[in-house]
N, C-alpha and C. Protein backbone atom coordinates (compact mmCIF):
# COMPACT_ATOMS: atom_id res chain seq x y z
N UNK A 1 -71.06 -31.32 -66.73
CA UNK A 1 -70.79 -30.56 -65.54
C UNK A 1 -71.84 -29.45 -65.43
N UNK A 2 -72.10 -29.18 -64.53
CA UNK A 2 -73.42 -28.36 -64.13
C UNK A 2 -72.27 -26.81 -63.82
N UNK A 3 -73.46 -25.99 -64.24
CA UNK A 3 -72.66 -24.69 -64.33
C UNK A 3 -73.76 -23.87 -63.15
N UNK A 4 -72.68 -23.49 -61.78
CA UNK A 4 -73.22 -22.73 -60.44
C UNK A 4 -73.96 -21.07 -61.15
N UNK A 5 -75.20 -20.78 -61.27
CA UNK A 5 -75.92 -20.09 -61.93
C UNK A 5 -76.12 -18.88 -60.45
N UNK A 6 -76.07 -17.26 -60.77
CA UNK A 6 -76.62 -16.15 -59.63
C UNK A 6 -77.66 -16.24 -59.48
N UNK A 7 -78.89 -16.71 -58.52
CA UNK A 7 -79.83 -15.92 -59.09
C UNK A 7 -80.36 -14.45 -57.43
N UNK A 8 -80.95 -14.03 -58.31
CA UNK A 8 -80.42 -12.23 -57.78
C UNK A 8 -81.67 -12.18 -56.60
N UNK A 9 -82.94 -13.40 -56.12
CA UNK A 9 -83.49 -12.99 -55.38
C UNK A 9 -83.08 -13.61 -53.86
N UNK A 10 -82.09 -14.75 -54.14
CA UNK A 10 -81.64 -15.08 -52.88
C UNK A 10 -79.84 -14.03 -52.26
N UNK A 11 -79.30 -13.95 -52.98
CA UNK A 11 -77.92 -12.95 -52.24
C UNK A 11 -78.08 -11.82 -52.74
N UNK A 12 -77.53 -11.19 -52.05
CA UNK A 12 -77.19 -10.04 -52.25
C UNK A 12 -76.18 -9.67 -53.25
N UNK A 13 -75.16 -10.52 -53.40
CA UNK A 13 -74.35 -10.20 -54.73
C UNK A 13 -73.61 -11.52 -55.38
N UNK A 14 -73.24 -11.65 -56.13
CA UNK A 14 -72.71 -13.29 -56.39
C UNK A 14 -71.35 -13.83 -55.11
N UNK A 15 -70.69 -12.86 -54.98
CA UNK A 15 -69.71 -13.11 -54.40
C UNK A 15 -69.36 -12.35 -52.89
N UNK A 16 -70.74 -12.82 -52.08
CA UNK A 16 -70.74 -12.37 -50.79
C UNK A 16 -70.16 -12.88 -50.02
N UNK A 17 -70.02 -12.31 -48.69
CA UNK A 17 -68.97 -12.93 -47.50
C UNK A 17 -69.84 -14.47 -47.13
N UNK A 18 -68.77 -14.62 -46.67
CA UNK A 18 -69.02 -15.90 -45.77
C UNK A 18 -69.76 -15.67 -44.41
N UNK A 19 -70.40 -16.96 -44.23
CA UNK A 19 -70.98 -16.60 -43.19
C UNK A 19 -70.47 -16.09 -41.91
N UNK A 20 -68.89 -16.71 -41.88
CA UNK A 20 -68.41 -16.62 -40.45
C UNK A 20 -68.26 -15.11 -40.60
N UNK A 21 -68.09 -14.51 -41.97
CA UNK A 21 -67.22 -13.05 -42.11
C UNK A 21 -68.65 -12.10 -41.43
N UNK A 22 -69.62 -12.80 -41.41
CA UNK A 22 -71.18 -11.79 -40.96
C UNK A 22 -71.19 -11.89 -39.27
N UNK A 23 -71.05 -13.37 -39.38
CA UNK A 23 -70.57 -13.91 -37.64
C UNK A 23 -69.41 -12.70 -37.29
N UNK A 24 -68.68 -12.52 -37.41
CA UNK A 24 -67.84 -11.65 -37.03
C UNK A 24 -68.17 -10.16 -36.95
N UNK A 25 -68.56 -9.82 -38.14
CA UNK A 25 -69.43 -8.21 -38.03
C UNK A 25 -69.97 -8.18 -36.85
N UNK A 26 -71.34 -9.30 -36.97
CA UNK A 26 -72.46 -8.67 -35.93
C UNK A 26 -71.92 -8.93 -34.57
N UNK A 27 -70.68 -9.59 -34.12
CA UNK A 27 -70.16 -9.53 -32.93
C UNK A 27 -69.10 -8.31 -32.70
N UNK A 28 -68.83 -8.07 -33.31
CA UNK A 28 -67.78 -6.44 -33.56
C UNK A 28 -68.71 -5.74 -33.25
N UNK A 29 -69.81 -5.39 -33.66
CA UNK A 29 -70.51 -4.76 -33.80
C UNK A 29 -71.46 -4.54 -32.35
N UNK A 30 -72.10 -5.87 -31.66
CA UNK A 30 -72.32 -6.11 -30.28
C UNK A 30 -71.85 -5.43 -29.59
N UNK A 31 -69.91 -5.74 -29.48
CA UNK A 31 -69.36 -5.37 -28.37
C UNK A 31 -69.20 -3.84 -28.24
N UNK A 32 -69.40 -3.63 -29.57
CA UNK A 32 -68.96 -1.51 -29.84
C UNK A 32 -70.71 -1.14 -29.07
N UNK A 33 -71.44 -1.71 -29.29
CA UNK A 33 -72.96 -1.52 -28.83
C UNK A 33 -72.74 -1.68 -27.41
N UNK A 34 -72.23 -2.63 -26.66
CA UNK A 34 -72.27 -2.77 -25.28
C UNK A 34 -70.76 -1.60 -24.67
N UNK A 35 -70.65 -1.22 -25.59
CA UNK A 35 -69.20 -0.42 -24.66
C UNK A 35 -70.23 1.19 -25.00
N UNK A 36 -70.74 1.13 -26.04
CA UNK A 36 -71.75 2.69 -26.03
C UNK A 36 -72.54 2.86 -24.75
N UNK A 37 -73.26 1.50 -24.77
CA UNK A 37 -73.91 1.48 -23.57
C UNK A 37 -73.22 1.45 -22.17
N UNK A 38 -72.46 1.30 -21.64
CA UNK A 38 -71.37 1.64 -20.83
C UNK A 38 -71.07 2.95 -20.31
N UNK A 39 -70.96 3.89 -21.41
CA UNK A 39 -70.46 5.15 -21.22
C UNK A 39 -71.14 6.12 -20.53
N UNK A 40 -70.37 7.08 -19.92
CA UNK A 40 -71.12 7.83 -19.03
C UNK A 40 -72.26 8.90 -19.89
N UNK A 41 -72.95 9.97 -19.17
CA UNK A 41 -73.92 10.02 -19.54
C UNK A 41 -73.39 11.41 -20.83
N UNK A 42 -72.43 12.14 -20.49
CA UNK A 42 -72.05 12.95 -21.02
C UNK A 42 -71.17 12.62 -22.74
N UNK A 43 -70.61 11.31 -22.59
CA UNK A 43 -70.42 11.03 -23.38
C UNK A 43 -71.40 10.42 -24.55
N UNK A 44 -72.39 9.68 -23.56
CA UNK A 44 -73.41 9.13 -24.16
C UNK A 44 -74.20 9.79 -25.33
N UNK A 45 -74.55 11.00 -24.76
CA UNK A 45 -75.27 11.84 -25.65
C UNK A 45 -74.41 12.77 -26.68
N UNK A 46 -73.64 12.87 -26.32
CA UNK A 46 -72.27 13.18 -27.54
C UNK A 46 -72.54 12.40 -29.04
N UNK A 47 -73.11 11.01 -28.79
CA UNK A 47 -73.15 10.10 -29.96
C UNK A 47 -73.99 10.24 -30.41
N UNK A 48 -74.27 10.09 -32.13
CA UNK A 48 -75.42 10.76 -32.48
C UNK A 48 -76.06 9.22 -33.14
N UNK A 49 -77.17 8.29 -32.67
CA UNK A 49 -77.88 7.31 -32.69
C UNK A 49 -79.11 7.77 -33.24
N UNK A 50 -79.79 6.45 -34.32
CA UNK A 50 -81.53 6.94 -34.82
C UNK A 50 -82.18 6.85 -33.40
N UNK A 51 -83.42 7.50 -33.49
CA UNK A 51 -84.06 7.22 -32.51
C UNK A 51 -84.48 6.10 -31.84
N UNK A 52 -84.78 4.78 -32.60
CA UNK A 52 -85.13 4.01 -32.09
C UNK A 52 -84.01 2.84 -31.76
N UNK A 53 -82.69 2.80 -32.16
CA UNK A 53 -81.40 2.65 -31.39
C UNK A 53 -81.16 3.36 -30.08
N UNK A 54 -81.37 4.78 -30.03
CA UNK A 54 -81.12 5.14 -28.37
C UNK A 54 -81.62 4.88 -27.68
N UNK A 55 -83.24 4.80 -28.07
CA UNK A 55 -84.33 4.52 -27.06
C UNK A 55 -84.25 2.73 -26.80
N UNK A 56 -83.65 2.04 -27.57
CA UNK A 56 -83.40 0.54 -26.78
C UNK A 56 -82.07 0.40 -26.00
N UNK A 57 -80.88 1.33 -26.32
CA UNK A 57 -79.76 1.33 -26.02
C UNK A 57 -80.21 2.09 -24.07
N UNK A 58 -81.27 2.88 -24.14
CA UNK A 58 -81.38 3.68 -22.98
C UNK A 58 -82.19 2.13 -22.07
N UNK A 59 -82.54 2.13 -22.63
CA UNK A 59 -83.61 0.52 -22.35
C UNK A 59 -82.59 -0.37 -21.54
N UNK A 60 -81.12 -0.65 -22.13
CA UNK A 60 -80.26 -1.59 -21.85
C UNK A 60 -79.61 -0.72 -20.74
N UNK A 61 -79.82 0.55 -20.48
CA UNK A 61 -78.83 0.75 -19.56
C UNK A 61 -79.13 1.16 -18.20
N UNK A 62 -80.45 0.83 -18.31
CA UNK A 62 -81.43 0.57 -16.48
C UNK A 62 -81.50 -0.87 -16.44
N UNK A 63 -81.21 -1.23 -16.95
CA UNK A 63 -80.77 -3.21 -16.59
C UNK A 63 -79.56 -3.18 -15.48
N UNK A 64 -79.44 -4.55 -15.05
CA UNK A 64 -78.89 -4.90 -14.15
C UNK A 64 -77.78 -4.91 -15.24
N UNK A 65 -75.94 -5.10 -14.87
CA UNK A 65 -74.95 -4.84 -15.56
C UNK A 65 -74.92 -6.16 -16.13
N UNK A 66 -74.26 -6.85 -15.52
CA UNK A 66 -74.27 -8.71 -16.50
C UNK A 66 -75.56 -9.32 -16.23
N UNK A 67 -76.37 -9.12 -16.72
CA UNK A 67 -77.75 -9.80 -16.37
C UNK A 67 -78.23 -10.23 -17.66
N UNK A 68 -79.10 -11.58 -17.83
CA UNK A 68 -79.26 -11.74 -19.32
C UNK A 68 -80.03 -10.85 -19.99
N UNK A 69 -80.80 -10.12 -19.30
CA UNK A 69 -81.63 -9.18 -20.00
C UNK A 69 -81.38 -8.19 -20.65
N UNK A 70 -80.19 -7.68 -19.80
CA UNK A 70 -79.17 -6.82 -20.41
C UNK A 70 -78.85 -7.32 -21.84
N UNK A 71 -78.22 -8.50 -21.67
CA UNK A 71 -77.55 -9.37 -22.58
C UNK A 71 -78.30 -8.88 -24.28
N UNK A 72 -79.79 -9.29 -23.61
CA UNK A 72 -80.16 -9.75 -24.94
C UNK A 72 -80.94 -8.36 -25.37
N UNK A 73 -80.75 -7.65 -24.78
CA UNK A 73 -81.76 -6.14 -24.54
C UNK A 73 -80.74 -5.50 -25.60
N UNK A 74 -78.95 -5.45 -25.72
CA UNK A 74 -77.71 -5.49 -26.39
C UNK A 74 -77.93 -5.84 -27.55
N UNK A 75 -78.32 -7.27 -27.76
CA UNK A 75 -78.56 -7.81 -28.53
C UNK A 75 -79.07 -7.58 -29.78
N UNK A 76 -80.44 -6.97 -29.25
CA UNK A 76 -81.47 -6.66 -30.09
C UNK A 76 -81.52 -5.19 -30.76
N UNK A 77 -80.14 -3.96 -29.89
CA UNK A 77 -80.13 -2.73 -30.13
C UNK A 77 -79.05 -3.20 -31.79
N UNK A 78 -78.04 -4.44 -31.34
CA UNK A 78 -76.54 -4.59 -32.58
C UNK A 78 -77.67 -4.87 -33.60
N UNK A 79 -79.20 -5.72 -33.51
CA UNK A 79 -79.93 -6.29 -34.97
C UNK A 79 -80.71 -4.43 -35.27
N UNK A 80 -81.22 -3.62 -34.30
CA UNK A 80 -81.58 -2.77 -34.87
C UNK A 80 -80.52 -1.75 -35.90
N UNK A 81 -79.10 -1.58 -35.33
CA UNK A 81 -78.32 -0.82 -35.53
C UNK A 81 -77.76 -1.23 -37.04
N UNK A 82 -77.62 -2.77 -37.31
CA UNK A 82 -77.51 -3.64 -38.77
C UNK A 82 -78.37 -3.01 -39.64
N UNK A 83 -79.35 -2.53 -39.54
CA UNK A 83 -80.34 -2.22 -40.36
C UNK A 83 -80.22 -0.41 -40.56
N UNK A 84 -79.18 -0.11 -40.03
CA UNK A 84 -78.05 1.36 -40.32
C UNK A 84 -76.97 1.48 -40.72
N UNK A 85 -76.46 1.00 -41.65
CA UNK A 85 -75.11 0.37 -41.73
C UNK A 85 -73.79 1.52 -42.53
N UNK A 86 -74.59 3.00 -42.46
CA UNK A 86 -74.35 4.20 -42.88
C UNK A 86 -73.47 4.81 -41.93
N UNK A 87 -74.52 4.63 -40.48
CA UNK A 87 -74.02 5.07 -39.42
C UNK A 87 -72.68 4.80 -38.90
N UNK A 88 -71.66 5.69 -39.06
CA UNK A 88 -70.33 5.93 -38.05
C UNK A 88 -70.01 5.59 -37.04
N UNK A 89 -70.24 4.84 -36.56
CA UNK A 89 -70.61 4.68 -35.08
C UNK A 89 -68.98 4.33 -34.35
N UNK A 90 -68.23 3.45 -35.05
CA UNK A 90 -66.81 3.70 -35.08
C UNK A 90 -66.47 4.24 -34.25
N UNK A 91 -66.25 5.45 -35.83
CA UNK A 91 -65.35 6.90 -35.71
C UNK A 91 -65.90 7.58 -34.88
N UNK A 92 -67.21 7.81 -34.55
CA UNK A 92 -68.05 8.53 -33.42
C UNK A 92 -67.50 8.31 -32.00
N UNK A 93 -67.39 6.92 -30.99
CA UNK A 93 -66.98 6.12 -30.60
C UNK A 93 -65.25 6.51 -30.04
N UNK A 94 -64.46 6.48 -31.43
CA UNK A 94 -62.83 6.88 -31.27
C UNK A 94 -62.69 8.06 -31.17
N UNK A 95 -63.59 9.13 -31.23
CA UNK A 95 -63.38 10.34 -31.52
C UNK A 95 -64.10 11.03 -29.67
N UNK A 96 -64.18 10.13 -29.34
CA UNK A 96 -64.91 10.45 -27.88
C UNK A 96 -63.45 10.26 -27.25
N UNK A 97 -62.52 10.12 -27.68
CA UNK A 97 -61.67 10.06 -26.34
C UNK A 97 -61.69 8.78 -25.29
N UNK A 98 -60.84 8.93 -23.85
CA UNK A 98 -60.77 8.53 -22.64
C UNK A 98 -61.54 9.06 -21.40
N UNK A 99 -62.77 7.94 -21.32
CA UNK A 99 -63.46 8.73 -19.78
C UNK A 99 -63.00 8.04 -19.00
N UNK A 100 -63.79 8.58 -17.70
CA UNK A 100 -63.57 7.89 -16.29
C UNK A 100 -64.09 6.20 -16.06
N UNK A 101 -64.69 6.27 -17.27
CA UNK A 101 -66.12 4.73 -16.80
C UNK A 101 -65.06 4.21 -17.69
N UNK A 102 -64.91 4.62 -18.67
CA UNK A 102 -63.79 3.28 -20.44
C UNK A 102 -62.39 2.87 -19.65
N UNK A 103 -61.87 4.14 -18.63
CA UNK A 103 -60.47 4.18 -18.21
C UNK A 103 -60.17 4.46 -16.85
N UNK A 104 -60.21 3.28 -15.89
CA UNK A 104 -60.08 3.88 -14.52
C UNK A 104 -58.92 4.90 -14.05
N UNK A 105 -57.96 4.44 -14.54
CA UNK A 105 -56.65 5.41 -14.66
C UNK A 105 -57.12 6.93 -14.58
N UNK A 106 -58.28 7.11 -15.66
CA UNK A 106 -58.47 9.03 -15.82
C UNK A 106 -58.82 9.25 -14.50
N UNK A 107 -59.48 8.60 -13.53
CA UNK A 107 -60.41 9.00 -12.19
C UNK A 107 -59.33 9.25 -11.52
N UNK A 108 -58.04 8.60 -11.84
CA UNK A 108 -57.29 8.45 -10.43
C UNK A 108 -56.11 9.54 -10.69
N UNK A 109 -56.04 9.67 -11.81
CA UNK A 109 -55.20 10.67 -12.24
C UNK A 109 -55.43 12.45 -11.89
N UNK A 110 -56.95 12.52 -12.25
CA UNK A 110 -57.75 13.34 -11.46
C UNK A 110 -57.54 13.85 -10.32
N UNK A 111 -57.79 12.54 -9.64
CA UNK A 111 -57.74 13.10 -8.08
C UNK A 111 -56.66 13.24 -7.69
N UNK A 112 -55.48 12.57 -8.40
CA UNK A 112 -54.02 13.23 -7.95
C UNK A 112 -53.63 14.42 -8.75
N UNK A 113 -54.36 14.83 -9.39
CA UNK A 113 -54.04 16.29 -9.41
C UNK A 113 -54.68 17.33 -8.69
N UNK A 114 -56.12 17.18 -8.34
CA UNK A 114 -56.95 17.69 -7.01
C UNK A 114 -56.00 18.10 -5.84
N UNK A 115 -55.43 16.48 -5.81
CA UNK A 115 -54.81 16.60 -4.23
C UNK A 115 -53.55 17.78 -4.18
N UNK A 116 -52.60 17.40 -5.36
CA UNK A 116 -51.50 18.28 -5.53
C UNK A 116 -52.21 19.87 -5.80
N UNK A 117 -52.92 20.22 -6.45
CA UNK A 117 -53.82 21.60 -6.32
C UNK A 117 -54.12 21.84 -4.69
N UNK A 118 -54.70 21.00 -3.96
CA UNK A 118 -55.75 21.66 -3.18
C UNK A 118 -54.36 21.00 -2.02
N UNK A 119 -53.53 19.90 -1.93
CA UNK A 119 -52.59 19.98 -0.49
C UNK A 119 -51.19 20.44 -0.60
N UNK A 120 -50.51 20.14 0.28
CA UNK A 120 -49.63 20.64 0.54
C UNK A 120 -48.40 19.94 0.07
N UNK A 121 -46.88 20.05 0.28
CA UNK A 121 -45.76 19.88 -0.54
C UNK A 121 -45.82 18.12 -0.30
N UNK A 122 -46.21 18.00 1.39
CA UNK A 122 -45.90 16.09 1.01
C UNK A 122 -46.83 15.30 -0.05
N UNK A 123 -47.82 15.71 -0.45
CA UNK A 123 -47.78 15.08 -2.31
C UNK A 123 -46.83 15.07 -3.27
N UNK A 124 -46.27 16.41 -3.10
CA UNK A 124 -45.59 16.71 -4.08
C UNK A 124 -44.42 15.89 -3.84
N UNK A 125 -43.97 15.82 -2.75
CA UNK A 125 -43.04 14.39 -2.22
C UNK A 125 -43.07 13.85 -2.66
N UNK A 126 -44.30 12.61 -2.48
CA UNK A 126 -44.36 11.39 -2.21
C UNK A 126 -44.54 10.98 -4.19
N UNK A 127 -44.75 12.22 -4.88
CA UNK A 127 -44.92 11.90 -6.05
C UNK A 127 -43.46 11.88 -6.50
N UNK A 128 -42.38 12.64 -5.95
CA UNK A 128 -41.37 12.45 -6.47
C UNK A 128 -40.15 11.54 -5.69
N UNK A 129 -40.48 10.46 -4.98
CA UNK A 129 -40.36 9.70 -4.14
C UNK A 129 -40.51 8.52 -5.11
N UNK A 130 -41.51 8.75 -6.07
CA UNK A 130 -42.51 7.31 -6.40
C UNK A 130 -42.24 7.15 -8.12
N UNK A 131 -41.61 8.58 -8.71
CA UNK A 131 -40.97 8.82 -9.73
C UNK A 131 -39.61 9.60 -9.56
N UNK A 132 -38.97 9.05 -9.46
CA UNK A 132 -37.37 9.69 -9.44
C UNK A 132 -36.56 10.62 -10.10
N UNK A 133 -37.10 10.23 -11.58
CA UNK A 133 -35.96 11.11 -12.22
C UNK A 133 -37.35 12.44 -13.32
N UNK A 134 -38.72 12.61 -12.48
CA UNK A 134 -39.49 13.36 -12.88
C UNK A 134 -39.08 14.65 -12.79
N UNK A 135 -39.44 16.09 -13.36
CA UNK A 135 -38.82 17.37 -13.64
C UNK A 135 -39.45 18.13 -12.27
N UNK A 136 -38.90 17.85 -11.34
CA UNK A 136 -39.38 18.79 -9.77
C UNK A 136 -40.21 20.18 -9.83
N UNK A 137 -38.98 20.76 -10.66
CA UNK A 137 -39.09 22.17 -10.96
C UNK A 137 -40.75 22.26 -11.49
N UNK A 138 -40.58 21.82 -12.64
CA UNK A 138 -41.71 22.16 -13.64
C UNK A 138 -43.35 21.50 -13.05
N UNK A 139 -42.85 20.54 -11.78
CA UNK A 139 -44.00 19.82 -11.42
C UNK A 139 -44.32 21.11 -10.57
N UNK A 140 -43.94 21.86 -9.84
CA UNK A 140 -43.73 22.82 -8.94
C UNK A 140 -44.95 23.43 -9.61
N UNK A 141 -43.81 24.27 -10.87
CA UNK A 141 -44.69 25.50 -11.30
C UNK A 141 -46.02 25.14 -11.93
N UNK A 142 -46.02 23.65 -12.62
CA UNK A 142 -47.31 23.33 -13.22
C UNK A 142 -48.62 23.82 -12.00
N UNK A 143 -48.29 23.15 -10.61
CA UNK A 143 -49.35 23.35 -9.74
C UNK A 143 -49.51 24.69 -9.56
N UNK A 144 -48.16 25.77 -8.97
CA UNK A 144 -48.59 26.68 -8.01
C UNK A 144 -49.43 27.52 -9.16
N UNK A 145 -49.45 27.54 -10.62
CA UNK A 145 -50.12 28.08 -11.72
C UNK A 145 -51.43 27.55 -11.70
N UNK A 146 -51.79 26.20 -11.56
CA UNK A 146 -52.66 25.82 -11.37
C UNK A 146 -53.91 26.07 -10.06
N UNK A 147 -53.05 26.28 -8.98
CA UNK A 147 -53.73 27.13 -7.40
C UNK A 147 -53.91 28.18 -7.61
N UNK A 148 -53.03 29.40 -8.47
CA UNK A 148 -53.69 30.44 -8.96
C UNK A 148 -54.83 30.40 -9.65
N UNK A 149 -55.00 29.89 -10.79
CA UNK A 149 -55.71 29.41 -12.02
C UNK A 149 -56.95 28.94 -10.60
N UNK A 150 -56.89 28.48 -10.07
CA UNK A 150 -58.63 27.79 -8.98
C UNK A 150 -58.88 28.70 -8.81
N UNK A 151 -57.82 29.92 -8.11
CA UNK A 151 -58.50 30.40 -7.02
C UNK A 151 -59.41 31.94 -8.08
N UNK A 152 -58.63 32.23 -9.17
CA UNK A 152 -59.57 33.29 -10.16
C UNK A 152 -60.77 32.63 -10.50
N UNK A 153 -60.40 31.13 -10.70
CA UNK A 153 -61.59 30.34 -11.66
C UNK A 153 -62.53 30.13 -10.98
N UNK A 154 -62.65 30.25 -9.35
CA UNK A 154 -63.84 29.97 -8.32
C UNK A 154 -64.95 31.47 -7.91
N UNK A 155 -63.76 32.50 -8.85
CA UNK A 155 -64.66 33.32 -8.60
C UNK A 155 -65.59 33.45 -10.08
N UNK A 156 -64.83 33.34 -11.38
CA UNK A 156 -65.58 33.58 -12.53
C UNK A 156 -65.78 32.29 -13.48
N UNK A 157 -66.46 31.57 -13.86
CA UNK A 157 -66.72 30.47 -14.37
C UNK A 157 -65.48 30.70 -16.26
N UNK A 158 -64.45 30.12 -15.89
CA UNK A 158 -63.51 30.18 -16.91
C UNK A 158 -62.97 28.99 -17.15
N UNK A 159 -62.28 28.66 -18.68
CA UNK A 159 -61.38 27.13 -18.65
C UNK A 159 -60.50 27.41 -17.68
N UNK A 160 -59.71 26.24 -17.66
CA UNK A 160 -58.42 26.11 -16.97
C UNK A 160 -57.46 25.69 -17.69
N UNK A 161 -56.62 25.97 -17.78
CA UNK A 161 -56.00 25.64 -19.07
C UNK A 161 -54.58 25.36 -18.31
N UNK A 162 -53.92 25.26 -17.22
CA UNK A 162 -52.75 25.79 -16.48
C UNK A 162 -53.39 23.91 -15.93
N UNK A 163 -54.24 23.98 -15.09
CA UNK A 163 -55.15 22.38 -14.55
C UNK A 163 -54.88 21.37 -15.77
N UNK A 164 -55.09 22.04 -16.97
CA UNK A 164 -55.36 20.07 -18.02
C UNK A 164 -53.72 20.31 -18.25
N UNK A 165 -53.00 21.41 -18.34
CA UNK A 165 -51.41 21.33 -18.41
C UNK A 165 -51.14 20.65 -17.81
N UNK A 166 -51.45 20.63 -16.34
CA UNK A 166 -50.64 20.10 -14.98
C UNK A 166 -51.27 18.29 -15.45
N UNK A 167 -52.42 18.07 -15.68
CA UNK A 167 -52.90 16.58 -16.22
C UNK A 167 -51.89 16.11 -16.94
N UNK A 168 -52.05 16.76 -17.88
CA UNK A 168 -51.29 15.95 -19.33
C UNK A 168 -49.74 15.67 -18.86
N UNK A 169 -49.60 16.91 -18.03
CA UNK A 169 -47.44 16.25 -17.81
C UNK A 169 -47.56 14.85 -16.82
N UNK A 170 -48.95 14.80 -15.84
CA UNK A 170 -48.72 14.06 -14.90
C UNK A 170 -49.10 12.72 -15.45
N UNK A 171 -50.17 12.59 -16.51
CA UNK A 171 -50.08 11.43 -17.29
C UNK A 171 -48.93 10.64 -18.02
N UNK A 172 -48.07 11.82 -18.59
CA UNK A 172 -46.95 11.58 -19.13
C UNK A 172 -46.27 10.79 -18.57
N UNK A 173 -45.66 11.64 -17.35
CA UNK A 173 -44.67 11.07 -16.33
C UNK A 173 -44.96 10.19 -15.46
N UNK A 174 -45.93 9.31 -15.42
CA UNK A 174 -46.46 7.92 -15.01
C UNK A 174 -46.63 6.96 -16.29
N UNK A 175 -46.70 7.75 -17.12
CA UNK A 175 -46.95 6.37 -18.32
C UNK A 175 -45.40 6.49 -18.79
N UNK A 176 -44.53 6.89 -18.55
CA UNK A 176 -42.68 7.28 -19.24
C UNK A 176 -42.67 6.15 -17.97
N UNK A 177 -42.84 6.45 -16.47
CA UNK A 177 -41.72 5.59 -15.53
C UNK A 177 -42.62 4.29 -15.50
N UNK A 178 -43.69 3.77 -16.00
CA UNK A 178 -44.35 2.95 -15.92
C UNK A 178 -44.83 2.49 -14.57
N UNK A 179 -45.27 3.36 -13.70
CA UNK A 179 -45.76 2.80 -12.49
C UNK A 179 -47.62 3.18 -12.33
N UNK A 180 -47.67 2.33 -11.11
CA UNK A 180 -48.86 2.50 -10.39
C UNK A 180 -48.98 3.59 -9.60
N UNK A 181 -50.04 4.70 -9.36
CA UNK A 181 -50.02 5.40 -8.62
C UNK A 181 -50.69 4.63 -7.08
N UNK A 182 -50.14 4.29 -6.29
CA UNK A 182 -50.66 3.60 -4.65
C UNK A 182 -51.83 4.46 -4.23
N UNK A 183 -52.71 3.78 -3.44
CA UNK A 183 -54.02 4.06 -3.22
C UNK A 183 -54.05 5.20 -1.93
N UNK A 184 -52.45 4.94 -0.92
CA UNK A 184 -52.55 6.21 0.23
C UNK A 184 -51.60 7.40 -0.48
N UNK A 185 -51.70 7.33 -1.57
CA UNK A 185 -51.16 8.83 -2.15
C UNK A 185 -52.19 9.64 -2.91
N UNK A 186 -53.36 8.89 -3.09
CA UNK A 186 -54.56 9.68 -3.35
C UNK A 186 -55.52 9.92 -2.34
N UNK A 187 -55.50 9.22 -1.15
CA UNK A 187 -56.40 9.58 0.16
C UNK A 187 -56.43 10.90 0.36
């Protein structure tokens, strides 16, 4: 019987992955590359990439969106990025949060809080029309704190902190009653 011998200039270790297990990396790895490239610009630069990963990743993102060039322009940033395998890119990635481009929901959520800031009580209606058993009261005071909070904040460049309050309950209380917010309640 012949005895299966290491030798150390072809693998990397005796007992390396399988191929499919590499097949799988470098496609994990692709799609986290094409969702970087995706992101808006503010987030973009948040991520901290070698230089010559951003500068192909920036490459991929004046391409046409599904175009093969794109494709393979992607492609070639996941074989540069393999050859970093230090890099976080992950946790970098999860630690960015929910934007407007990853999550259409944030855009729309937005602007229904705009509208409830900047109009008048039939929002505030039609929002509690559309969620029933939501806290009236507290939706009340979240805003009229929040119309205060604009109208100081338009004169002196300050957070808002009363505005991401009024966000976060209104996220809440659409993701608790599980609905859609309708498209003529944000007009």
């Amino acid at each position: 019987m012949v005895e299966q011998q290491y030798f150390e200039g072809f693998d990397k270790s005796a007992e390396n992955d399988s191929r499919s297990a590499h097949k799988r990396e470098a496609q994990a790895l692709r799609k986290l590359i094409e969702k970087i490239a995706n992101l808006g610009e503010q987030s973009f630069n948040k991520i901290i990439l070698k230089d010559d990963v951003k500068a192909a990743i920036l490459v991929a993102r004046k391409l046409k969106a599904n175009s093969d060039e794109r494709r393979r322009q992607l492609q070639y940033v996941a074989k540069l990025q393999r050859s970093y395998p230090d890099d976080n890119l992950e946790e970098q990635f999860a630690a960015l949060g929910s934007s407007s481009k990853t999550d259409p929901k944030v855009l729309r959520l937005e602007r229904l809080r705009e509208k409830l800031i900047q109009g008048d009580i039939s929002v505030l209606n039609a929002l509690c029309s559309l969620i029933l058993d939501i806290d009236r009261n507290k939706l009340r005071i979240l805003v009229k704190k929040a119309k205060e909070e604009q109208s100081v904040a338009d004169m002196v460049q300050k957070e808002k902190p009363h505005s991401q309050h009024l966000y976060k309950f209104l996220k809440q209380e659409i993701a608790r009653a599980n609905v859609e917010l309708p498209d003529e309640l944000l007009k």
